[in-house]
N, C-alpha and C. Protein backbone atom coordinates (compact mmCIF):
# COMPACT_ATOMS: atom_id res chain seq x y z
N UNK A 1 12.44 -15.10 5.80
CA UNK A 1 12.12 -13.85 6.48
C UNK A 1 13.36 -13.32 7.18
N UNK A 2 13.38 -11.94 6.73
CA UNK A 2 14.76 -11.45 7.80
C UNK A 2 14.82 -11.30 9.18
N UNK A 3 15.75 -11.51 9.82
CA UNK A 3 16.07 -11.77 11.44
C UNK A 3 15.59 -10.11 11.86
N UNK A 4 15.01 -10.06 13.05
CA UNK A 4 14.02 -8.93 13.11
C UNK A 4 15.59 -7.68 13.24
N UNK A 5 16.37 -7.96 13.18
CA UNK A 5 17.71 -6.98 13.34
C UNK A 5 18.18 -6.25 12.30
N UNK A 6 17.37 -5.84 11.92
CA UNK A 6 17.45 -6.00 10.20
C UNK A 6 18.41 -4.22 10.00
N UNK A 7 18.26 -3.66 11.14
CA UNK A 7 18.87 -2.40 10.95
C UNK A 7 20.35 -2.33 10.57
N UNK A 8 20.51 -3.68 11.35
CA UNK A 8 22.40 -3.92 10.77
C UNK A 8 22.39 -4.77 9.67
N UNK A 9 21.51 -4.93 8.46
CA UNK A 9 21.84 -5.44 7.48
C UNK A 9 22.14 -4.72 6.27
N UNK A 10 23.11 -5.21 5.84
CA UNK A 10 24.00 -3.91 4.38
C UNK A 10 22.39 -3.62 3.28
N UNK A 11 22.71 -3.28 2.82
CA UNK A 11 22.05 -2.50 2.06
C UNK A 11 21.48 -3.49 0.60
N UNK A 12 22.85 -4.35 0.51
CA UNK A 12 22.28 -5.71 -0.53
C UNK A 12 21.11 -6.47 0.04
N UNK A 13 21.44 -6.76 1.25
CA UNK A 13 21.01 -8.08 1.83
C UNK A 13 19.31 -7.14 1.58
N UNK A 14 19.45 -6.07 2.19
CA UNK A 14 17.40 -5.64 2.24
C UNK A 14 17.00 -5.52 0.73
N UNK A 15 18.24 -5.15 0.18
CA UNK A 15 17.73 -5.07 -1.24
C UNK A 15 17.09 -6.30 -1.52
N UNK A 16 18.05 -7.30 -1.53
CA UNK A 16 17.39 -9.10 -1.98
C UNK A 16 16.13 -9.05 -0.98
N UNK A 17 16.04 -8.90 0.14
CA UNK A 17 14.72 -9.15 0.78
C UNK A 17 13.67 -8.25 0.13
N UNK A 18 13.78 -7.19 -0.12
CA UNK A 18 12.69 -6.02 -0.56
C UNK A 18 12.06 -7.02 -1.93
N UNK A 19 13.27 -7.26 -2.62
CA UNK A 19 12.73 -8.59 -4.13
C UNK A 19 12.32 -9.45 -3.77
N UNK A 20 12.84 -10.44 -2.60
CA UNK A 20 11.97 -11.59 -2.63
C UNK A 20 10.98 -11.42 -1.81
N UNK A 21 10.86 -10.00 -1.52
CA UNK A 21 9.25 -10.36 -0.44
C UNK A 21 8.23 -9.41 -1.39
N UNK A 22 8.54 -8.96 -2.52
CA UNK A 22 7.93 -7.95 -3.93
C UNK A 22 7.32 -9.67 -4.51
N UNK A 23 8.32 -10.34 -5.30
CA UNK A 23 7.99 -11.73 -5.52
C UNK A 23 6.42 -12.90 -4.49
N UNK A 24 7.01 -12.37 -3.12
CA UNK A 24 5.87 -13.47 -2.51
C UNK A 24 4.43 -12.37 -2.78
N UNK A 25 4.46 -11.22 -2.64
CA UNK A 25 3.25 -10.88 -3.37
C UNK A 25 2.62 -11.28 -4.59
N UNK A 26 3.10 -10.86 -5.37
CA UNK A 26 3.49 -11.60 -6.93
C UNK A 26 2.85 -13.12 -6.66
N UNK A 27 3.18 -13.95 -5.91
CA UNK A 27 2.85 -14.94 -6.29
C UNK A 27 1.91 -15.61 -5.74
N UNK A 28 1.38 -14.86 -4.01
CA UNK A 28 0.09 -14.45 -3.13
C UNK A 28 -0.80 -14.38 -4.34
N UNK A 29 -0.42 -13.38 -5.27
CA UNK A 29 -1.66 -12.62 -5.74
C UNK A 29 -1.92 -13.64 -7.06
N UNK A 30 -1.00 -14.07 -7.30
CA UNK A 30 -1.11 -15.08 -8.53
C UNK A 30 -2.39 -16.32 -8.30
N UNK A 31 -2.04 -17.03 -6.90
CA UNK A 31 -2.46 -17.94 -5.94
C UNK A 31 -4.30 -17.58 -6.19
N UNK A 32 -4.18 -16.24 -5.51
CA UNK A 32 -5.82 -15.95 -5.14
C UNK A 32 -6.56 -15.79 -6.38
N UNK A 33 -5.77 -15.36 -7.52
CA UNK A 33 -6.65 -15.31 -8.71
C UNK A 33 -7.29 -16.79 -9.46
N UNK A 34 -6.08 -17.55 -9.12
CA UNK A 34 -6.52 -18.78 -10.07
C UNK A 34 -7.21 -19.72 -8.98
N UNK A 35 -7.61 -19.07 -7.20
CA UNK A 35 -8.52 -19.96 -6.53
C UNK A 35 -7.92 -20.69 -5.66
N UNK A 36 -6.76 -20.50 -5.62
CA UNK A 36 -5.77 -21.69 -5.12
C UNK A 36 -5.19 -21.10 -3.67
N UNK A 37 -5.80 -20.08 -3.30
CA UNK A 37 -5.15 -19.77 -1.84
C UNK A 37 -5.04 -20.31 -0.94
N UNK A 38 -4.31 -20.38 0.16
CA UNK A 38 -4.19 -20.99 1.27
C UNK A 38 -4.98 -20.52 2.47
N UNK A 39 -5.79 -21.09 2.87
CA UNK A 39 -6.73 -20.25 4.35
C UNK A 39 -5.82 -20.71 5.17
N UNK A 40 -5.27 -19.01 6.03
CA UNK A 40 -4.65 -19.63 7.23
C UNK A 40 -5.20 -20.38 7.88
N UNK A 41 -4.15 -21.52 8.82
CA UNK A 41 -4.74 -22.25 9.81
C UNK A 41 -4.60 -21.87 11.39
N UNK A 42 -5.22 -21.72 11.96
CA UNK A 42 -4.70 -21.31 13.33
C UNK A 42 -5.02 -22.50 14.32
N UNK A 43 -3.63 -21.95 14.89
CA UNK A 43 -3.49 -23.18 16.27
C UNK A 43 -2.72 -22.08 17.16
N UNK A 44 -2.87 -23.29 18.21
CA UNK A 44 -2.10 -22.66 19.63
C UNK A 44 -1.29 -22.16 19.06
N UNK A 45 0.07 -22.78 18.46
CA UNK A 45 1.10 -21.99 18.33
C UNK A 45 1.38 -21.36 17.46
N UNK A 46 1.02 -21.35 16.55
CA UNK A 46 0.81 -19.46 16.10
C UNK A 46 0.46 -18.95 16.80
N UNK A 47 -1.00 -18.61 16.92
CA UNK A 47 -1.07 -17.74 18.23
C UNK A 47 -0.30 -16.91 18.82
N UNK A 48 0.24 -18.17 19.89
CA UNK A 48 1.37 -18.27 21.13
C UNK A 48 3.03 -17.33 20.70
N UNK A 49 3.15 -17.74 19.16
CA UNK A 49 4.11 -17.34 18.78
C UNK A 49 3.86 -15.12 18.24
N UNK A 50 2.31 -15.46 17.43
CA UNK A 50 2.47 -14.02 17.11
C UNK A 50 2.20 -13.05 18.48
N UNK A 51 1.76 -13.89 19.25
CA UNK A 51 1.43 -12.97 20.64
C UNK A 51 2.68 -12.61 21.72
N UNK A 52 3.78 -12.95 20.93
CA UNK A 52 5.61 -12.41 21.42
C UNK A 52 5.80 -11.86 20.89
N UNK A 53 5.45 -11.62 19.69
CA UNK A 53 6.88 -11.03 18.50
C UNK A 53 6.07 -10.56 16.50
N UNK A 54 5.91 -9.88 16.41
CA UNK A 54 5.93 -9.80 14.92
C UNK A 54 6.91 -9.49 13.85
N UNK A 55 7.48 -9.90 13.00
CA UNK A 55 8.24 -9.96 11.85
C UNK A 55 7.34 -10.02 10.83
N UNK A 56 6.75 -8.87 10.00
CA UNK A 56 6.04 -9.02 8.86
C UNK A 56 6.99 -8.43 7.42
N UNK A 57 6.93 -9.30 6.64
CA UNK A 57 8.23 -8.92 5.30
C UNK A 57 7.64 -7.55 4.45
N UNK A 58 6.78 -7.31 4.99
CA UNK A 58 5.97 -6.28 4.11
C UNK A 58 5.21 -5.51 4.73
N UNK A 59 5.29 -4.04 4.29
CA UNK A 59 4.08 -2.71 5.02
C UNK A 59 3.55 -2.37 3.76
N UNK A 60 2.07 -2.54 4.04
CA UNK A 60 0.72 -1.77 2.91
C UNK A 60 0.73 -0.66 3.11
N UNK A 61 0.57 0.46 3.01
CA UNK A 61 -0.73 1.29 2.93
C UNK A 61 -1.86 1.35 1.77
N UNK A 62 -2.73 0.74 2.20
CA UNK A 62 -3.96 0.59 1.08
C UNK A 62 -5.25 1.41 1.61
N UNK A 63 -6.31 1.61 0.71
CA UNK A 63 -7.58 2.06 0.85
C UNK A 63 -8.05 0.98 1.81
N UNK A 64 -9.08 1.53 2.33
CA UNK A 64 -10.09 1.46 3.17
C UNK A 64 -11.22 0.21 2.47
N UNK A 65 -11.28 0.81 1.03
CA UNK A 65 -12.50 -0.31 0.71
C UNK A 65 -12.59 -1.73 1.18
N UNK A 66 -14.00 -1.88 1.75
CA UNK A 66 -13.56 -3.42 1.80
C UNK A 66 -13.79 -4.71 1.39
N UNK A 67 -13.48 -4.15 -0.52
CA UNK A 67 -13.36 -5.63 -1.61
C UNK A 67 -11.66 -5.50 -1.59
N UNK A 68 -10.85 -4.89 -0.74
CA UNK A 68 -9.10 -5.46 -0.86
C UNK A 68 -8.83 -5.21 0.15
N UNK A 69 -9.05 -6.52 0.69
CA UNK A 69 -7.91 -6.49 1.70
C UNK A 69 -7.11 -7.29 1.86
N UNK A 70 -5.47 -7.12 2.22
CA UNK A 70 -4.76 -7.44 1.43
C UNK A 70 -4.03 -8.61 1.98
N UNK A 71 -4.34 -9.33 3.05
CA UNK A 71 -4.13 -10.49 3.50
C UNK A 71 -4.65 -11.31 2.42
N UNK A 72 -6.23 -11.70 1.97
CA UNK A 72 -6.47 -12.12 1.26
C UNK A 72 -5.80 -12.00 -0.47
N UNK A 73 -5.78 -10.67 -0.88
CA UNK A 73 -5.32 -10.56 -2.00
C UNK A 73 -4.31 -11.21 -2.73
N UNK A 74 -3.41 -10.87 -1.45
CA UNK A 74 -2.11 -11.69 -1.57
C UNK A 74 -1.76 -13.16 -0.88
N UNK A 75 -2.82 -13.41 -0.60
CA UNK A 75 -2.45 -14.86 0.49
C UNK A 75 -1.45 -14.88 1.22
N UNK A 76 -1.98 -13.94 2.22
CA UNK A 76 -0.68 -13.77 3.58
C UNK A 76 -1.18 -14.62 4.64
N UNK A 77 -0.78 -15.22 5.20
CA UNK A 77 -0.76 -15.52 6.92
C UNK A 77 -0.30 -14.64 7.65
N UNK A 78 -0.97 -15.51 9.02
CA UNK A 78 -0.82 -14.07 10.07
C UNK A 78 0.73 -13.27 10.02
N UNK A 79 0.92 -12.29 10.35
CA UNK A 79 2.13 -12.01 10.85
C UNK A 79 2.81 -11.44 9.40
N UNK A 80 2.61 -11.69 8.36
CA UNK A 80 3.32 -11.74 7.05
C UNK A 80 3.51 -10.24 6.69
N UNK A 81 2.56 -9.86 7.04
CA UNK A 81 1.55 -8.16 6.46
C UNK A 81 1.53 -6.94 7.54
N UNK A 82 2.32 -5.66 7.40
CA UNK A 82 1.94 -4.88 8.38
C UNK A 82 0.89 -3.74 7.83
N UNK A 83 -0.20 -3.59 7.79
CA UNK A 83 -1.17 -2.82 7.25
C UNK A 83 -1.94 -1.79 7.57
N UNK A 84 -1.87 -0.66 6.98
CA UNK A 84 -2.59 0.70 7.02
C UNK A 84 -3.39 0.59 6.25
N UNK A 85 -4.65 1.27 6.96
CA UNK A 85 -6.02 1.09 5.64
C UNK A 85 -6.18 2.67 5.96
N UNK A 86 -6.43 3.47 4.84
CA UNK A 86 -7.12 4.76 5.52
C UNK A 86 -7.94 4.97 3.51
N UNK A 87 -8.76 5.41 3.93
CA UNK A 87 -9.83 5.75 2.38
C UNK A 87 -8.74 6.57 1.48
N UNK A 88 -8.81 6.15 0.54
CA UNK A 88 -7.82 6.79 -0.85
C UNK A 88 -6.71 6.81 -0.63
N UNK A 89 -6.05 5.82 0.37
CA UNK A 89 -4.45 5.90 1.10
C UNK A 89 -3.73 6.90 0.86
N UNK A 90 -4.76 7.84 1.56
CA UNK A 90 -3.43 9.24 1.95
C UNK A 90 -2.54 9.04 3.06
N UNK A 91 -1.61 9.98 2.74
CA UNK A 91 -0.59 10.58 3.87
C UNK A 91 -1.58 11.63 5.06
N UNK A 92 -1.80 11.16 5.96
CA UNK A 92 -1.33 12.19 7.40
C UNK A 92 -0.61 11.61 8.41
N UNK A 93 -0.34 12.61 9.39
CA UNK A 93 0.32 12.04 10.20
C UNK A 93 0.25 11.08 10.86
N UNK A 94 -0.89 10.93 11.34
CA UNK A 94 -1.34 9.51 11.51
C UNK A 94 -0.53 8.27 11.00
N UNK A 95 -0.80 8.23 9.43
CA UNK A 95 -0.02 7.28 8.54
C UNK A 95 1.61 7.42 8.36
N UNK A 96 1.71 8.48 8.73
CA UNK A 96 3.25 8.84 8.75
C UNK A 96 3.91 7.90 10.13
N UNK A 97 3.42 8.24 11.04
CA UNK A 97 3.80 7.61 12.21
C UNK A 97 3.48 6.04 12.16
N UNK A 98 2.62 5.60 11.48
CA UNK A 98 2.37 3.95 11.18
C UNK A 98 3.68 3.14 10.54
N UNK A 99 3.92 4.26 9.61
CA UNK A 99 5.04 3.59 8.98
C UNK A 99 6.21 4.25 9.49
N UNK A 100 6.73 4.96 10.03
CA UNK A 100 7.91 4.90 11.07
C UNK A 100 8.08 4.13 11.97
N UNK A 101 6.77 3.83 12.59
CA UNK A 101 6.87 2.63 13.43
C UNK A 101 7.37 1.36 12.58
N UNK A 102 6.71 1.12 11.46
CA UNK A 102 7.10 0.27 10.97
C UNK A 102 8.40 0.06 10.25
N UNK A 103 9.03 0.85 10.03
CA UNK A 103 10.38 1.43 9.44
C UNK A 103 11.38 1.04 10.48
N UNK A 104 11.05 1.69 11.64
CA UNK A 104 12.02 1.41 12.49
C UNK A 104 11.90 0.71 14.14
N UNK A 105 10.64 -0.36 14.28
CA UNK A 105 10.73 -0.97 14.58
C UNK A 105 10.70 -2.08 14.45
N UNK A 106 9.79 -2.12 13.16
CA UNK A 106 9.79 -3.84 12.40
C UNK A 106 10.69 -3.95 11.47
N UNK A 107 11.18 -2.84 10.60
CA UNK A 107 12.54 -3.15 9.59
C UNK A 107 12.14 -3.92 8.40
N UNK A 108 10.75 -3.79 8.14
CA UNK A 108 10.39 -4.20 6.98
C UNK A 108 10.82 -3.72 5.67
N UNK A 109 11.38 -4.61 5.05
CA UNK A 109 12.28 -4.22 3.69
C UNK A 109 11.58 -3.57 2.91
N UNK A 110 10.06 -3.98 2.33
CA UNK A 110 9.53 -3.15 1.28
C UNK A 110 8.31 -2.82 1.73
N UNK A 111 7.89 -1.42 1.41
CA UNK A 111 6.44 -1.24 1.80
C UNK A 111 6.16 -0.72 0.25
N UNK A 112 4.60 -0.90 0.26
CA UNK A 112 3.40 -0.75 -0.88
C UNK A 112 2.78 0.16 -0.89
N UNK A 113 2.47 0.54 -1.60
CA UNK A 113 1.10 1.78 -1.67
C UNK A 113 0.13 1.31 -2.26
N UNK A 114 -0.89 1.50 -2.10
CA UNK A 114 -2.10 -0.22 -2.87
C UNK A 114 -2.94 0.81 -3.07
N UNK A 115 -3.18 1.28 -4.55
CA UNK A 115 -4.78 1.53 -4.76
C UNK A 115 -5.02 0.66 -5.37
N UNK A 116 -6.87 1.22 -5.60
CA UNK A 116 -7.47 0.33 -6.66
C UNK A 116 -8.08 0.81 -7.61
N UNK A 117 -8.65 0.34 -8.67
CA UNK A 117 -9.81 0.31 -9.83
C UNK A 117 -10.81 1.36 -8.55
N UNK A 118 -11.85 2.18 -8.94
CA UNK A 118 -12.67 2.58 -9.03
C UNK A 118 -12.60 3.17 -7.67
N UNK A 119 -11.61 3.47 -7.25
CA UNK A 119 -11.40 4.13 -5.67
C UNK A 119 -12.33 5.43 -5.69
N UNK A 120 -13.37 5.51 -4.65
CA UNK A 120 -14.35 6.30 -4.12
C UNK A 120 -14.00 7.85 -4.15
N UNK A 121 -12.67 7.14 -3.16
CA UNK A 121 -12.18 9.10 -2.57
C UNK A 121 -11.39 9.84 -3.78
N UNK A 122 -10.85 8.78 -4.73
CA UNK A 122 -10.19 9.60 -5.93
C UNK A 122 -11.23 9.99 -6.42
N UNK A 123 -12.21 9.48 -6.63
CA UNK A 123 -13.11 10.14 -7.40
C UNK A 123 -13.79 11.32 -7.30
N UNK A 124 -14.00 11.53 -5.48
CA UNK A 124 -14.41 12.08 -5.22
C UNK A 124 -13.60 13.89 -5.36
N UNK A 125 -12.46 13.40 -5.65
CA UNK A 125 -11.62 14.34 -5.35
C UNK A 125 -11.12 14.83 -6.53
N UNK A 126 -11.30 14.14 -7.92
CA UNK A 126 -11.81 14.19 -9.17
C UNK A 126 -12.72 15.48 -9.57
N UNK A 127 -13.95 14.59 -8.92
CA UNK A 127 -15.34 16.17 -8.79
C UNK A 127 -14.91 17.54 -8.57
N UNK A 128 -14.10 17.07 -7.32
CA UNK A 128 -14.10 18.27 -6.79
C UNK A 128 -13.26 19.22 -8.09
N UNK A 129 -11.88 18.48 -8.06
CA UNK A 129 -11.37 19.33 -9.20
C UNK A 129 -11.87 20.01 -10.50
N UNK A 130 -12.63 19.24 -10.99
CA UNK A 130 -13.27 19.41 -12.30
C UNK A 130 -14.43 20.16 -12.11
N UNK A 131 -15.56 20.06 -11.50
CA UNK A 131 -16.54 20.82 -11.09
C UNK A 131 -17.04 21.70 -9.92
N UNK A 132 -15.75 21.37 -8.83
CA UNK A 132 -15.78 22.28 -7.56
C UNK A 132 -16.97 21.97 -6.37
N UNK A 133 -17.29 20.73 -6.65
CA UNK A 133 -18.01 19.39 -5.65
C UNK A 133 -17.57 19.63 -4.27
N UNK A 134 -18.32 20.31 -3.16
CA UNK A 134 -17.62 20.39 -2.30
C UNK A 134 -18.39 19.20 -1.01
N UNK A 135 -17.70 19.03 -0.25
CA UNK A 135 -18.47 17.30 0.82
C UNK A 135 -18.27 17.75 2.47
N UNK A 136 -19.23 16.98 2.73
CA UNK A 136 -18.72 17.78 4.54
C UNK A 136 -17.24 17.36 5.15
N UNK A 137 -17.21 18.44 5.85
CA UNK A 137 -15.86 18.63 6.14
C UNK A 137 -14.36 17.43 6.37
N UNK A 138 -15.18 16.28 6.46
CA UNK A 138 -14.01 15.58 7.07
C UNK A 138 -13.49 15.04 5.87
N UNK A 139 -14.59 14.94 5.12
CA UNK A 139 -14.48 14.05 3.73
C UNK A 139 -14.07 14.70 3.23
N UNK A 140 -14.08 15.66 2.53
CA UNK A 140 -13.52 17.15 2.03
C UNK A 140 -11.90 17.35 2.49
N UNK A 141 -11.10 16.86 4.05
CA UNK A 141 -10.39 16.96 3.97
C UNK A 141 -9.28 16.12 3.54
N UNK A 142 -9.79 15.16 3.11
CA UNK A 142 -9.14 13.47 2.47
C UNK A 142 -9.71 13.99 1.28
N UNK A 143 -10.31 14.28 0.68
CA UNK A 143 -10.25 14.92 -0.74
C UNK A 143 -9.58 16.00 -1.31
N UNK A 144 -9.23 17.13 -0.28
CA UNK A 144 -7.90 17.79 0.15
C UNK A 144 -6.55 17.47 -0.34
N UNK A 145 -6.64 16.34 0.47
CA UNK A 145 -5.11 15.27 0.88
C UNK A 145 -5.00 14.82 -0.85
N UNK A 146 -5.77 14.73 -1.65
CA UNK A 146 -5.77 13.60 -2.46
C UNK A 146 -5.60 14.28 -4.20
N UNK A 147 -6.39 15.46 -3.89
CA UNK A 147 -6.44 16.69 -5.53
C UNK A 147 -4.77 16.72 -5.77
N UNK A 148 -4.13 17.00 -5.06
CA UNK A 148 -3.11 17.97 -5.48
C UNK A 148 -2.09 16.97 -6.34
N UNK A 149 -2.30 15.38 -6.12
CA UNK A 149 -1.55 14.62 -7.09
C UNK A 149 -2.08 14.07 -7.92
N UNK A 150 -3.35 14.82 -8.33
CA UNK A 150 -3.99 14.58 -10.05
C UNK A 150 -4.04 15.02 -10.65
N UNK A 151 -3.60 14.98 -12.16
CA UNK A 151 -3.33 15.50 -13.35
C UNK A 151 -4.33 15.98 -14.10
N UNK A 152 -3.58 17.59 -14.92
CA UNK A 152 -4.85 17.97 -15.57
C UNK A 152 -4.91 17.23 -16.78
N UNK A 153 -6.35 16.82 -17.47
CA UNK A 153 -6.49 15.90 -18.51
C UNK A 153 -6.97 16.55 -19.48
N UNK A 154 -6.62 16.62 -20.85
CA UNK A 154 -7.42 16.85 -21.97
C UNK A 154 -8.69 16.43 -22.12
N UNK A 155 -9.49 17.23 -22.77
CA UNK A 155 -10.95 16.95 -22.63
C UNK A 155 -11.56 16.00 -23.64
N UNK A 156 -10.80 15.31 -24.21
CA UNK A 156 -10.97 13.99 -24.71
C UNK A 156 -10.54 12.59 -24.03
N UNK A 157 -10.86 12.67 -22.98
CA UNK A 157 -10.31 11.34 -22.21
C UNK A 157 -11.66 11.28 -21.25
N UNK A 158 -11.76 9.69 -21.78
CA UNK A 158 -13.35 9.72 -21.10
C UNK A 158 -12.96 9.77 -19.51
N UNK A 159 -14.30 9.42 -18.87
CA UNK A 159 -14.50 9.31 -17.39
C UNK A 159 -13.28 8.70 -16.68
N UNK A 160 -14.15 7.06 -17.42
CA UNK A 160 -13.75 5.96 -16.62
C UNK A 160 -11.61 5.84 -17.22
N UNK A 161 -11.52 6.65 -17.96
CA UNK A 161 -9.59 6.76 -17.92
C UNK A 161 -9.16 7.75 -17.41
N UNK A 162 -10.22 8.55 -16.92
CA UNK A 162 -9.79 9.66 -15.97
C UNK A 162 -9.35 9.21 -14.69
N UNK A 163 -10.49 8.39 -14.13
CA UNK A 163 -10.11 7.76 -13.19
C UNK A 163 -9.35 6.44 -12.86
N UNK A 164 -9.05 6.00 -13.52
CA UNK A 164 -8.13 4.89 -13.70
C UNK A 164 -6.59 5.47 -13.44
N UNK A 165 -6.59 7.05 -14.28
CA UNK A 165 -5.43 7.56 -14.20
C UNK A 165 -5.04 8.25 -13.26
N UNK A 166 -6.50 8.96 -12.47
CA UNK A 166 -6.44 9.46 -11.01
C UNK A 166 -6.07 8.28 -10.10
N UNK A 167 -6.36 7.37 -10.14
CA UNK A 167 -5.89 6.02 -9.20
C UNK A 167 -4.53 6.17 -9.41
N UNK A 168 -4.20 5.95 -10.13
CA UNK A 168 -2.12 5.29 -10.71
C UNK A 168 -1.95 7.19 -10.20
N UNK A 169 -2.53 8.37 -9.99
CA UNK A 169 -1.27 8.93 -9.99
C UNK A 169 -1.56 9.31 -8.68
N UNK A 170 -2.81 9.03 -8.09
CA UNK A 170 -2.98 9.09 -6.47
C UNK A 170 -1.63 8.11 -5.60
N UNK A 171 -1.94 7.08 -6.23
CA UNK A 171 -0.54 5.92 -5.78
C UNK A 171 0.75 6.82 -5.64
N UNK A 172 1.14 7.25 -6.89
CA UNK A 172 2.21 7.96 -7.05
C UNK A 172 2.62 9.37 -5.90
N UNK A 173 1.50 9.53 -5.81
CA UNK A 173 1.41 11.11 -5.06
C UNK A 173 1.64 10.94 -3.84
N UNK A 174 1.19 9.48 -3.01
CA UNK A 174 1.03 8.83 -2.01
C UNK A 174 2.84 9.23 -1.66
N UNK A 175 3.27 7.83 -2.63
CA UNK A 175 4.63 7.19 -2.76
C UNK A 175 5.83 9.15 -2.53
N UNK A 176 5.48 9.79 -3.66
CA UNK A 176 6.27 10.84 -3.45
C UNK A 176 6.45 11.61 -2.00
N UNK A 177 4.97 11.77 -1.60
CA UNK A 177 5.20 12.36 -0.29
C UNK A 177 5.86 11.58 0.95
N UNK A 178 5.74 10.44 1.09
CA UNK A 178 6.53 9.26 1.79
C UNK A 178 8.10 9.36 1.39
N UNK A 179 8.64 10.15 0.02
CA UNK A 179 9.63 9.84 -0.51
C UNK A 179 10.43 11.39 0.04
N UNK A 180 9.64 11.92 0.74
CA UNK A 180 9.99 13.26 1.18
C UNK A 180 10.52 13.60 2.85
N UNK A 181 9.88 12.20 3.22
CA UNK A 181 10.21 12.45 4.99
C UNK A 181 12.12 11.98 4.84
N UNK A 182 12.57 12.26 5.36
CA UNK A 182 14.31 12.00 5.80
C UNK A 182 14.45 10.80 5.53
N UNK A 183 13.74 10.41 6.84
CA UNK A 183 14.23 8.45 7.34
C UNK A 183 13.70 7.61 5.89
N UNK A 184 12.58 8.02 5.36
CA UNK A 184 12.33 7.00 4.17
C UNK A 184 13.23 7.04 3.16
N UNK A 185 14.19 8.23 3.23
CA UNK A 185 14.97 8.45 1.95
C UNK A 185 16.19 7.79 2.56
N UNK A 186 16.42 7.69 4.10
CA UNK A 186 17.65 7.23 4.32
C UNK A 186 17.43 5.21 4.24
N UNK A 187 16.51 5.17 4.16
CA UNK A 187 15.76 3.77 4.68
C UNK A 187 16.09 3.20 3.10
N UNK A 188 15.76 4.09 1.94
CA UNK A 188 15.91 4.02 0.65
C UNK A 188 17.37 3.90 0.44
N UNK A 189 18.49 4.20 1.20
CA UNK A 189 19.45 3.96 1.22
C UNK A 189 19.83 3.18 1.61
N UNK A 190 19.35 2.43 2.77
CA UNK A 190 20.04 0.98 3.25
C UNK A 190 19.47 -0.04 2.31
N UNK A 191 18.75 0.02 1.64
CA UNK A 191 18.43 -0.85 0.32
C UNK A 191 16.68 -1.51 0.27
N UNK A 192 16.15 -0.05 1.52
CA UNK A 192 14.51 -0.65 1.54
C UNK A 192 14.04 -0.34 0.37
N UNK A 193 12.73 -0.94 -0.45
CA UNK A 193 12.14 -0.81 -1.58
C UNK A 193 10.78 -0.28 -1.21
N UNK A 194 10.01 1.33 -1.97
CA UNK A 194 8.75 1.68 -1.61
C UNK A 194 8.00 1.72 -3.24
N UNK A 195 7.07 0.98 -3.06
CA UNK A 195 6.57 0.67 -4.69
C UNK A 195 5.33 0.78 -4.49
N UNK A 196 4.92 0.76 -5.46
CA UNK A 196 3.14 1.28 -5.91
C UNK A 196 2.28 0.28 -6.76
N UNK A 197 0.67 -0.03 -6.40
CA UNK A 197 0.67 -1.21 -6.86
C UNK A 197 -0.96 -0.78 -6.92
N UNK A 198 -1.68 -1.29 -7.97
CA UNK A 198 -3.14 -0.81 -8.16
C UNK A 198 -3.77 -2.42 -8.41
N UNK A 199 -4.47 -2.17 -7.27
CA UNK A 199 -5.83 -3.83 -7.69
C UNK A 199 -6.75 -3.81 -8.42
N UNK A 200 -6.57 -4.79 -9.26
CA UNK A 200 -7.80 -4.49 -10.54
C UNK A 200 -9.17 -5.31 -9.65
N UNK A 201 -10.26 -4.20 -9.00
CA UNK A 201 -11.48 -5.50 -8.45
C UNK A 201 -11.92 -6.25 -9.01
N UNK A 202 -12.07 -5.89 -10.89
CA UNK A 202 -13.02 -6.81 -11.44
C UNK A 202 -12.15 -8.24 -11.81
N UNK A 203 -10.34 -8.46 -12.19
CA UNK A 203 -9.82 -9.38 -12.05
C UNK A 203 -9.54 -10.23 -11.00
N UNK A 204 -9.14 -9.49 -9.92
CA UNK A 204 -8.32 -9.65 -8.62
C UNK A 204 -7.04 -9.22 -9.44
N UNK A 205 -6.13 -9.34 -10.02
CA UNK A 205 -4.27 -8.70 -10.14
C UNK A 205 -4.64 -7.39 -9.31
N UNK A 206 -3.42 -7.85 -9.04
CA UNK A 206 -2.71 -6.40 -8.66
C UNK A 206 -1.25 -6.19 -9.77
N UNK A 207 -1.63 -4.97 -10.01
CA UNK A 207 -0.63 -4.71 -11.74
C UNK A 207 0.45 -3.35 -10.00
N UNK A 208 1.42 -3.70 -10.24
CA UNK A 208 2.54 -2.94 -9.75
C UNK A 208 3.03 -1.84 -10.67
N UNK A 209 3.18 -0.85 -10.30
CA UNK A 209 3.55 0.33 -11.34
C UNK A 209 5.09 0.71 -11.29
């Protein structure tokens, strides 16, 4: 894990961390599929220790649902994971400010964008596009947040690859607008890594895009 100072580290060094902490997912997620996870253990000192200080090698932003969450997914222990849940992991400000905080006070090398298989609010936001489905207001405005990075599809592509493909490009749409604030592009320069990653529910993988 990198020394929480991480702002003075060159641009290689976060690079190698952004990979080997891409890898401990990778191999979290490997872990939980074949059964073999580790249940954290808690004692005093953990505890004692996360109740000073956090150093987590990694920032989520994932959906809301709750068949992923991503301690489990990936077999994290405490402290490992800094995590945003918001339904169809949009951008608002809200989430903007989660991960600035996390940008520049935890110095976490790589952050995620985590959808999944059969995500609710893409779908919902799907409807809307295609048939003009409109939902009360709040929901409507996270369906808002979520249309404008889905693709128009030929009318030979069933449902269920509609939405599979609304997932992967919701991720994407996520990732771009994050790729638009200053500091993430300068953050992208000191050698942080922002990647996109979809959970299959009915396997457990998570396939990285």
């Amino acid at each position: 894990m990198l020394h929480p100072d991480t702002m003075k580290a060159s641009p290689e060094v976060m690079a190698l961390a952004a990979e080997q902490g891409l890898q401990r997912l990778i191999d979290g997620n490997e872990r939980f599929m074949r059964g073999e996870a580790r249940f954290p253990t808690v004692c005093k000192e953990i505890l004692a220790r996360m109740a000073r200080e956090q150093h987590p090698y990694c920032t989520i932003l994932g959906c809301s649902d709750s068949r992923v969450p991503p301690e489990l997914i990936f077999d994290a222990d405490f402290g490992e994971l800094f995590i945003i849940r918001v339904a169809g992991n949009v951008i608002s400000p809200e989430v903007k400010g989660s991960l600035q905080y996390s940008g520049n006070h935890l110095h976490t090398p790589l952050f995620v964008v985590l959808g999944h298989e059969g995500c609710g609010a893409v779908e919902a936001a799907l409807h809307h596009k295609q048939e003009g489905v409109e939902y009360k207001r709040h929901i409507q405005a996270l369906v808002d947040s979520i249309e404008p990075g889905l693709p128009d599809f030929p009318p030979d592509i069933s449902e269920t690859e509609r939405l599979k493909l609304s997932v992967e490009a919701n991720v994407r749409w996520s990732i771009r607008q994050i790729m638009e604030i200053e500091e993430a592009q300068e953050s992208v320069r000191r050698g942080v890594a922002i990647v996109g990653g979809v959970y299959e529910i009915a396997t457990g993988h998570v396939r990285f895009l």
